[in-house]
N, C-alpha and C. Protein backbone atom coordinates (compact mmCIF):
# COMPACT_ATOMS: atom_id res chain seq x y z
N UNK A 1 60.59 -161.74 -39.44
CA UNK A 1 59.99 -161.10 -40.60
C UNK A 1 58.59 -161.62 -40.83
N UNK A 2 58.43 -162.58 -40.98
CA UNK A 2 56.93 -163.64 -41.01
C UNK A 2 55.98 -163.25 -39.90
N UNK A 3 56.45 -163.17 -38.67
CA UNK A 3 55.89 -162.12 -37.54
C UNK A 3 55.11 -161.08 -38.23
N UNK A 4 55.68 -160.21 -38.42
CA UNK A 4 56.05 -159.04 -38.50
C UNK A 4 54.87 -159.22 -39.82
N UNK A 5 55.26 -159.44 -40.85
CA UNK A 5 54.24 -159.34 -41.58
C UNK A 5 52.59 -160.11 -41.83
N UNK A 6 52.86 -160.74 -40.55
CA UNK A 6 51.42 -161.19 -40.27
C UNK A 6 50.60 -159.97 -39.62
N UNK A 7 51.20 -159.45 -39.12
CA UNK A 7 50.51 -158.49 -38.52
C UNK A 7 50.53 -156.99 -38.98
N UNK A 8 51.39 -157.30 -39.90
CA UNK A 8 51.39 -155.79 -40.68
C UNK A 8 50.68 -155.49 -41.67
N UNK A 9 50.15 -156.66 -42.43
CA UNK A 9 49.60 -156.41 -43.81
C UNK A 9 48.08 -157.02 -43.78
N UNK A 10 47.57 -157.62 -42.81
CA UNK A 10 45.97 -157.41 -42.76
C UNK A 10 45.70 -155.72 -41.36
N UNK A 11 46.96 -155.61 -41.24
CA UNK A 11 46.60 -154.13 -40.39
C UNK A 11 46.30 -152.92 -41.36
N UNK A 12 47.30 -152.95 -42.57
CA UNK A 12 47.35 -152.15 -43.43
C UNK A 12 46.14 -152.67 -44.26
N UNK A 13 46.18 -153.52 -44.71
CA UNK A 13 44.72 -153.46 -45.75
C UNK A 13 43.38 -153.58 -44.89
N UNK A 14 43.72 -153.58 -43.32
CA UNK A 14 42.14 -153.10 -42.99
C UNK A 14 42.13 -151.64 -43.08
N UNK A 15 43.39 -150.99 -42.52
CA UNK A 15 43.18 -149.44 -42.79
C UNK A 15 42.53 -148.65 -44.43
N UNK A 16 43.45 -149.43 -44.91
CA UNK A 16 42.89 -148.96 -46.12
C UNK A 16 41.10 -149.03 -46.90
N UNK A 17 40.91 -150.53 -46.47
CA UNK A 17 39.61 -150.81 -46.72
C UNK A 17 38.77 -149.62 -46.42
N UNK A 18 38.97 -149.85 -44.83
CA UNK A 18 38.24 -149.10 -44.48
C UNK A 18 38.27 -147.55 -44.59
N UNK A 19 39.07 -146.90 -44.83
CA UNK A 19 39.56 -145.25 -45.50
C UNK A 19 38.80 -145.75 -47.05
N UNK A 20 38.95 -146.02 -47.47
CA UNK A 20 38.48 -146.50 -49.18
C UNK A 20 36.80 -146.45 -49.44
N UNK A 21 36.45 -147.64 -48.88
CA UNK A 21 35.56 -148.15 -48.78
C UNK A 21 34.28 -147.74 -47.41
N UNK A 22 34.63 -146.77 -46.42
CA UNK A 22 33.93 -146.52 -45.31
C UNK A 22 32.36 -146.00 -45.44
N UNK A 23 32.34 -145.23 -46.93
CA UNK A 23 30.96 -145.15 -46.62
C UNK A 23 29.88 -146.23 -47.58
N UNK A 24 30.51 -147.01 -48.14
CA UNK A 24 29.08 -147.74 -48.66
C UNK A 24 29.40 -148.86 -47.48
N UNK A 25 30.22 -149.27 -46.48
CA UNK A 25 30.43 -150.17 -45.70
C UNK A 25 29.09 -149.27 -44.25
N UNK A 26 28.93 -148.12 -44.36
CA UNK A 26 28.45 -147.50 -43.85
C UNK A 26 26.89 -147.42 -43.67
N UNK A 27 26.48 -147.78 -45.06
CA UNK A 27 25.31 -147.79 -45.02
C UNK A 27 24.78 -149.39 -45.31
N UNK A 28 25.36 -149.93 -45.33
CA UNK A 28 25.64 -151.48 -45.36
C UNK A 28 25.69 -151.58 -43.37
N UNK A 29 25.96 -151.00 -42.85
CA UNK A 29 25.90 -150.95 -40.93
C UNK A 29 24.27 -150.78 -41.20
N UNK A 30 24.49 -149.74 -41.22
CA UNK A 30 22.66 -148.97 -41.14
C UNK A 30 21.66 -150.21 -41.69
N UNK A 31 21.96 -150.51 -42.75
CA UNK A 31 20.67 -151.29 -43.04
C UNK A 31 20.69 -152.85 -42.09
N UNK A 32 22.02 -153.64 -41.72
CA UNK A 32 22.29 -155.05 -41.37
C UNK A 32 22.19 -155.01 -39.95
N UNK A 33 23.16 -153.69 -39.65
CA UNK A 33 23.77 -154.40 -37.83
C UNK A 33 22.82 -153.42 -37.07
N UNK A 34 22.94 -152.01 -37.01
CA UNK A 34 21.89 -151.10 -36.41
C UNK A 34 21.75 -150.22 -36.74
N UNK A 35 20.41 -149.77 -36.35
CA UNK A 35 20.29 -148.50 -37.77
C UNK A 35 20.44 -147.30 -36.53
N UNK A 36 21.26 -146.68 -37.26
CA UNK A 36 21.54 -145.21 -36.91
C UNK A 36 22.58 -144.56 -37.87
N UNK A 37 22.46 -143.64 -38.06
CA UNK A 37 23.18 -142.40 -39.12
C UNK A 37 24.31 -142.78 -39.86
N UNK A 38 24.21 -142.81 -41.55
CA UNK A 38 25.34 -143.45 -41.59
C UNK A 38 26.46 -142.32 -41.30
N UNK A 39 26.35 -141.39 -41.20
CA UNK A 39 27.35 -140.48 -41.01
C UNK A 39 28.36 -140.65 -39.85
N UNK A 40 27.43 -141.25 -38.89
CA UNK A 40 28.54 -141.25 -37.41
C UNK A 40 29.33 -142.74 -38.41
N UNK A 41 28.78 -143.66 -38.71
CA UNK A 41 29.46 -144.54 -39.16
C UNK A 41 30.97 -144.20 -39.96
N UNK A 42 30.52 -143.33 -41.07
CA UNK A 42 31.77 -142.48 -41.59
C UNK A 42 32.40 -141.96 -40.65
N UNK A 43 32.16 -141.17 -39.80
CA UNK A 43 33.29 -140.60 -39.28
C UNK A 43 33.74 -142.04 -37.85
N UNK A 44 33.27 -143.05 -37.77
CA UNK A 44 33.75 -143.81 -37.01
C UNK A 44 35.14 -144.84 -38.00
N UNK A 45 34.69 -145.04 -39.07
CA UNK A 45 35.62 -145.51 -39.97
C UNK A 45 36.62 -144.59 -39.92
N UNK A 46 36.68 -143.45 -40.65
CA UNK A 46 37.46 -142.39 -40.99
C UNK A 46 38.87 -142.36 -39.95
N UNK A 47 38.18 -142.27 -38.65
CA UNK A 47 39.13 -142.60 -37.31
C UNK A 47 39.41 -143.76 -36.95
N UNK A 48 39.06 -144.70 -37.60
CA UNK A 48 39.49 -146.09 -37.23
C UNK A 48 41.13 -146.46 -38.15
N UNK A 49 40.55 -145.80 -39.17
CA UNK A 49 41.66 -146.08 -40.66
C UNK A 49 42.53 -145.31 -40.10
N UNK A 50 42.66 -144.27 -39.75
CA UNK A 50 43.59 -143.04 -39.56
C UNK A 50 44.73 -144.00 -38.33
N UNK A 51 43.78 -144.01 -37.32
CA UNK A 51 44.75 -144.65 -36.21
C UNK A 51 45.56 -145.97 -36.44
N UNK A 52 45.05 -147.01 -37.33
CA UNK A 52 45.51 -147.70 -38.12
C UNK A 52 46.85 -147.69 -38.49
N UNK A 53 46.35 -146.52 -39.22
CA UNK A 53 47.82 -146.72 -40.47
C UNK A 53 48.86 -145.77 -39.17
N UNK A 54 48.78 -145.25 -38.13
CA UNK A 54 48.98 -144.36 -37.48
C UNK A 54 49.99 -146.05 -36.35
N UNK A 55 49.03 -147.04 -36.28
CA UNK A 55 49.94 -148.16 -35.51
C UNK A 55 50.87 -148.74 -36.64
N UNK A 56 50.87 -148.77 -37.76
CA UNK A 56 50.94 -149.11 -38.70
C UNK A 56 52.77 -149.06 -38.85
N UNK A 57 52.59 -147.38 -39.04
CA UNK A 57 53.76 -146.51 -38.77
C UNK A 57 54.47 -146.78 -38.30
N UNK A 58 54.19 -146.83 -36.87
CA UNK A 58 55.30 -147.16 -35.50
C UNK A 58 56.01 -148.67 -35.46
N UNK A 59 54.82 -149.44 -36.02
CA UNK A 59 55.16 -151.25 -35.89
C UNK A 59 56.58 -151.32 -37.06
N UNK A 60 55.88 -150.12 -38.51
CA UNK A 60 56.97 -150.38 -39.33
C UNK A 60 58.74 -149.51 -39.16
N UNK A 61 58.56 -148.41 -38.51
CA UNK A 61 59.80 -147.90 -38.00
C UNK A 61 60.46 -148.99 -36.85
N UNK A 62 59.55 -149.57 -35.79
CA UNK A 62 59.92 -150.27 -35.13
C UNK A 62 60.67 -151.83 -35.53
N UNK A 63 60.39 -152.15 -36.40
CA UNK A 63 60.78 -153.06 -36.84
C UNK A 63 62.11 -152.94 -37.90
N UNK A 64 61.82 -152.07 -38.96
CA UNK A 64 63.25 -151.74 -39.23
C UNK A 64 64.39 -151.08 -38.98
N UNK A 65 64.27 -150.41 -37.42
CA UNK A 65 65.21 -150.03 -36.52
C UNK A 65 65.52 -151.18 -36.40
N UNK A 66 65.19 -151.99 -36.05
CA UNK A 66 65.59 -153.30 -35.64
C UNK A 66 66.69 -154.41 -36.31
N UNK A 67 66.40 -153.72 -37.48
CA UNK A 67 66.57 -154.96 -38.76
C UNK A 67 67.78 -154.10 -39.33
N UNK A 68 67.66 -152.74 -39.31
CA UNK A 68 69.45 -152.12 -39.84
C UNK A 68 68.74 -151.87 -41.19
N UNK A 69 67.89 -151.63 -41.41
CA UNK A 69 67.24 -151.76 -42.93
C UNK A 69 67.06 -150.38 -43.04
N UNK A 70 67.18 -149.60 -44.60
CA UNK A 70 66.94 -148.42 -44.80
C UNK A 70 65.80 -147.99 -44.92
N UNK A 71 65.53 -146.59 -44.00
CA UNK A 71 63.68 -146.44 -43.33
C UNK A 71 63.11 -145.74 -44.02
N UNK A 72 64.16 -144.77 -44.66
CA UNK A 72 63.45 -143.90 -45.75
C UNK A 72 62.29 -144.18 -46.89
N UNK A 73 62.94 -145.20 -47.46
CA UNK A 73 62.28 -145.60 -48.63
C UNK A 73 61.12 -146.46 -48.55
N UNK A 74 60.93 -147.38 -46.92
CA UNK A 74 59.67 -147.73 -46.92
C UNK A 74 58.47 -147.02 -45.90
N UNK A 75 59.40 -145.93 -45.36
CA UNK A 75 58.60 -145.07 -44.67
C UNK A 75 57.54 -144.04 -45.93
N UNK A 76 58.87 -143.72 -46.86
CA UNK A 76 58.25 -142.73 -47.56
C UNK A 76 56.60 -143.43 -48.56
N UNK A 77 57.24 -145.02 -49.57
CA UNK A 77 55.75 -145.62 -49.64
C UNK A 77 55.05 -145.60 -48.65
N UNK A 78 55.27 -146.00 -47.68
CA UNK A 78 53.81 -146.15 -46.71
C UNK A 78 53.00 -144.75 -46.47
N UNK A 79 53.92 -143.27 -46.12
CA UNK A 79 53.35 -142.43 -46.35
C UNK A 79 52.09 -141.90 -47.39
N UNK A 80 52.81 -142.24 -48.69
CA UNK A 80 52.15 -142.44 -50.07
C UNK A 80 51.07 -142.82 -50.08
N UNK A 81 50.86 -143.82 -49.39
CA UNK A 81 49.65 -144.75 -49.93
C UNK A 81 48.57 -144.47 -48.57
N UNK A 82 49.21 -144.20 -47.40
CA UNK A 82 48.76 -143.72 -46.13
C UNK A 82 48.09 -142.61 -46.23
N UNK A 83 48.87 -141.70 -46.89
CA UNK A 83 48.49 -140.07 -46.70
C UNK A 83 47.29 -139.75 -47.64
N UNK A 84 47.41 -140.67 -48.65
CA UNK A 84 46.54 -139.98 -49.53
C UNK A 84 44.95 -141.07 -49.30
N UNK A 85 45.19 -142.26 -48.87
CA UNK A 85 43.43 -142.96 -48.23
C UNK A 85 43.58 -142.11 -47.16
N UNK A 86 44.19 -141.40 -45.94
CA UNK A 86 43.86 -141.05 -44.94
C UNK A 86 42.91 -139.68 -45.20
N UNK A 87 43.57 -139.22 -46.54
CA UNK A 87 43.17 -137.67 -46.99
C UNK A 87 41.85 -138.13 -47.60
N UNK A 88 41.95 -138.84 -48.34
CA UNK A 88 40.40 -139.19 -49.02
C UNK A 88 39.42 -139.67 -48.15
N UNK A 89 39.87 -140.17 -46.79
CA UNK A 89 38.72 -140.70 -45.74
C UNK A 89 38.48 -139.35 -45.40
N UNK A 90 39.34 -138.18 -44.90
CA UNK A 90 39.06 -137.52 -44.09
C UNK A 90 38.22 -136.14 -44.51
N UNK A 91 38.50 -136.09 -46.05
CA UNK A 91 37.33 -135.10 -46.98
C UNK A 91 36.03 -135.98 -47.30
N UNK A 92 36.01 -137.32 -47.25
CA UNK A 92 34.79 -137.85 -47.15
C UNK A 92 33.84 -137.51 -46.20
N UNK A 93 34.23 -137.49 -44.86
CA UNK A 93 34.16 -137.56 -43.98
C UNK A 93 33.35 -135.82 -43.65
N UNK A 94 33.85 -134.71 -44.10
CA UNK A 94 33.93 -133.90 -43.83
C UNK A 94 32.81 -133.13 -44.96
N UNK A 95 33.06 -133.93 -45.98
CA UNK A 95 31.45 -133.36 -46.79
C UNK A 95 30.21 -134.02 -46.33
N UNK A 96 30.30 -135.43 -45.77
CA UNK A 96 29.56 -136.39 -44.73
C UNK A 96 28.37 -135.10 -44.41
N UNK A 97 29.51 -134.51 -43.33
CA UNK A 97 28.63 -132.91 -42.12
C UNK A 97 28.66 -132.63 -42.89
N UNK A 98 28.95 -132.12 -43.88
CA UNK A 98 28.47 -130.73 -44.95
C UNK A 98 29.34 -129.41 -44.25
């Protein structure tokens, strides 16, 4: 379990950060590390978070197959909280292009 949640919960709160937080982290790139568009930056976050919570998923079905534990109920939070930063990265993202 201690495993398991070492690696599950700075996976999940980088996904999220970054779905949340991707575009002022974005232009925070542009001005510090290299300047180019923050837009590709957004949509490089946007897909970073997505795939994320996307390993996220599998590590957490995988693990409570394992464990005999009921999947519903922490599949369905993770969805919750997944679906809707993934949705808010991905209309960010998408007014980004215009």
């Amino acid at each position: 379990m201690k495993r398991f949640l070492i690696i599950f919960i700075p996976l999940f709160l980088l996904a999220t950060s970054l779905g949340v937080g991707g575009q002022d982290l974005a232009y925070w790139m542009q001005n510090h590390v290299y300047d180019m568009w923050p837009i590709y930056y957004v949509t490089i976050f946007c897909v970073i978070s997505i795939v994320l919570y996307l390993i996220g998923i599998i590590l957490l079905i995988v693990y409570l197959y394992k464990q005999k534990k009921q999947i519903f109920i922490y599949i369905l939070g993770y969805l919750i909280i997944a679906g809707n930063v993934s949705f808010w990265s991905f209309i960010a993202t998408v007014m980004w292009w215009g």
